[in-house]
Protein backbone atom coordinates (compact mmCIF):
# COMPACT_ATOMS: atom_id res chain seq x y z
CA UNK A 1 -27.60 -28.35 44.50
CA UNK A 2 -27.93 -26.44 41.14
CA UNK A 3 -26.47 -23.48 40.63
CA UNK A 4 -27.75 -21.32 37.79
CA UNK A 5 -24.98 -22.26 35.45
CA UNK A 6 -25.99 -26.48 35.37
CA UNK A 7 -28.60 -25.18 32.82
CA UNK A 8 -25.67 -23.85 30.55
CA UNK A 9 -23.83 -26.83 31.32
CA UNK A 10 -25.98 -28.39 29.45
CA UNK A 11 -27.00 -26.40 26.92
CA UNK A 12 -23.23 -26.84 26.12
CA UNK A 13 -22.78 -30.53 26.46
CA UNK A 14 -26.14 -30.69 24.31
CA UNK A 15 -24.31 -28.42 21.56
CA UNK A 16 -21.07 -30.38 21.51
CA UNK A 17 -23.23 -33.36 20.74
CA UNK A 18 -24.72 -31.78 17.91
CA UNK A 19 -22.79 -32.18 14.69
CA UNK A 20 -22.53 -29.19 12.75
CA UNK A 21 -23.57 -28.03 9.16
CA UNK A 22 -20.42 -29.02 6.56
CA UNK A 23 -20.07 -25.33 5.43
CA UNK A 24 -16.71 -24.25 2.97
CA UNK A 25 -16.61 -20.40 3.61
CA UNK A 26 -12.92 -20.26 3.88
CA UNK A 27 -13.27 -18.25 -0.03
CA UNK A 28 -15.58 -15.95 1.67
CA UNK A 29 -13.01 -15.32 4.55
CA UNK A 30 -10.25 -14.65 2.62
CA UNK A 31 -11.89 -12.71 0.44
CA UNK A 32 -12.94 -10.69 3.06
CA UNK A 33 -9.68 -9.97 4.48
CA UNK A 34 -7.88 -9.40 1.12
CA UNK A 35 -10.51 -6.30 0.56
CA UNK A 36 -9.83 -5.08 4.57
CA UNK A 37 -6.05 -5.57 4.03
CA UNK A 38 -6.41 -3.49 0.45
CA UNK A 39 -8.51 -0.99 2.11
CA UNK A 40 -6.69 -0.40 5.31
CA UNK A 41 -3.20 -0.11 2.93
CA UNK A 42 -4.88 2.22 0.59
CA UNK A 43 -3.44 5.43 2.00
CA UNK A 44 0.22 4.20 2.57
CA UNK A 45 0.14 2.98 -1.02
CA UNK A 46 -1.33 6.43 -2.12
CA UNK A 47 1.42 8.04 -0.16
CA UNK A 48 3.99 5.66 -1.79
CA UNK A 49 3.10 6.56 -4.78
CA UNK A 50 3.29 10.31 -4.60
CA UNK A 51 6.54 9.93 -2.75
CA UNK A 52 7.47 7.92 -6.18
CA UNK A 53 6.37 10.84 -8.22
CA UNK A 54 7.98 13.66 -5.82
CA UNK A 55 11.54 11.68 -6.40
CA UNK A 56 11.07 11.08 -10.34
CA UNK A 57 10.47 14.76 -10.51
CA UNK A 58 13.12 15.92 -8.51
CA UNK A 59 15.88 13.22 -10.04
CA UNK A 60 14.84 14.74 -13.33
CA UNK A 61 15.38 18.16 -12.43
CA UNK A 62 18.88 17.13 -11.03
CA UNK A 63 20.07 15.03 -14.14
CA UNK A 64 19.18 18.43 -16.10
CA UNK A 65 21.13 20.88 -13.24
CA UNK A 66 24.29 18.21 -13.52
CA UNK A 67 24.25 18.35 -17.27
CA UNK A 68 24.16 22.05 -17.15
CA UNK A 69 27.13 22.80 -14.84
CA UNK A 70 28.76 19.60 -16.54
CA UNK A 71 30.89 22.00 -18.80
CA UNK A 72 30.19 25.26 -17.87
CA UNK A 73 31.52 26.99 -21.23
CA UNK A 74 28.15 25.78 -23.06
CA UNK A 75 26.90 28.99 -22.45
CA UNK A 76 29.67 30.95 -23.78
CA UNK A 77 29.83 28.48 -26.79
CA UNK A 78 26.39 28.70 -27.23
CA UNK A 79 26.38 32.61 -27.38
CA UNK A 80 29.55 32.85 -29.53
CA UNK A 81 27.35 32.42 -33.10
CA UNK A 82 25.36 35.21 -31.68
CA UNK A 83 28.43 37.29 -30.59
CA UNK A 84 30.06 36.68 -34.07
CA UNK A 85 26.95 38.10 -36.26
């Protein structure tokens, strides 16, 4: 009795059979997934990089803060030529 999947049966058995083309695409593949795994990191790396520029910013800003209230006469010594004149 044939049911209506003997006739893919062997279509398959048919294709195993069958030797296949001698094909090297494994350059093709990976470049492939080196473009999807650039483009699909693309905003983290954006978002890295502003995070990178947030902290250089505000580390600067600190270093100049600490230097100021390092010694807090600076200000009077700077002002004592002017106070003298």
């Amino acid at each position: 009795m044939k049911t209506p999947l003997d006739h893919i049966d062997q279509i398959a058995a048919c294709a195993r059979r069958e030797a296949g083309p001698e094909v090297d695409v494994s350059a093709a593949v990976m470049q492939e997934l080196r473009h999807k795994m650039f483009a699909q990191d693309r905003p983290l790396i954006l978002f890295t990089a502003g995070s990178m520029i947030t902290a250089a910013g505000a580390m600067a800003y600190s270093l100049i803060i600490i230097h100021a209230l390092s010694n807090p006469l600076n200000v009077l010594f700077e002002l004592t030529p002017l106070l003298g004149q």
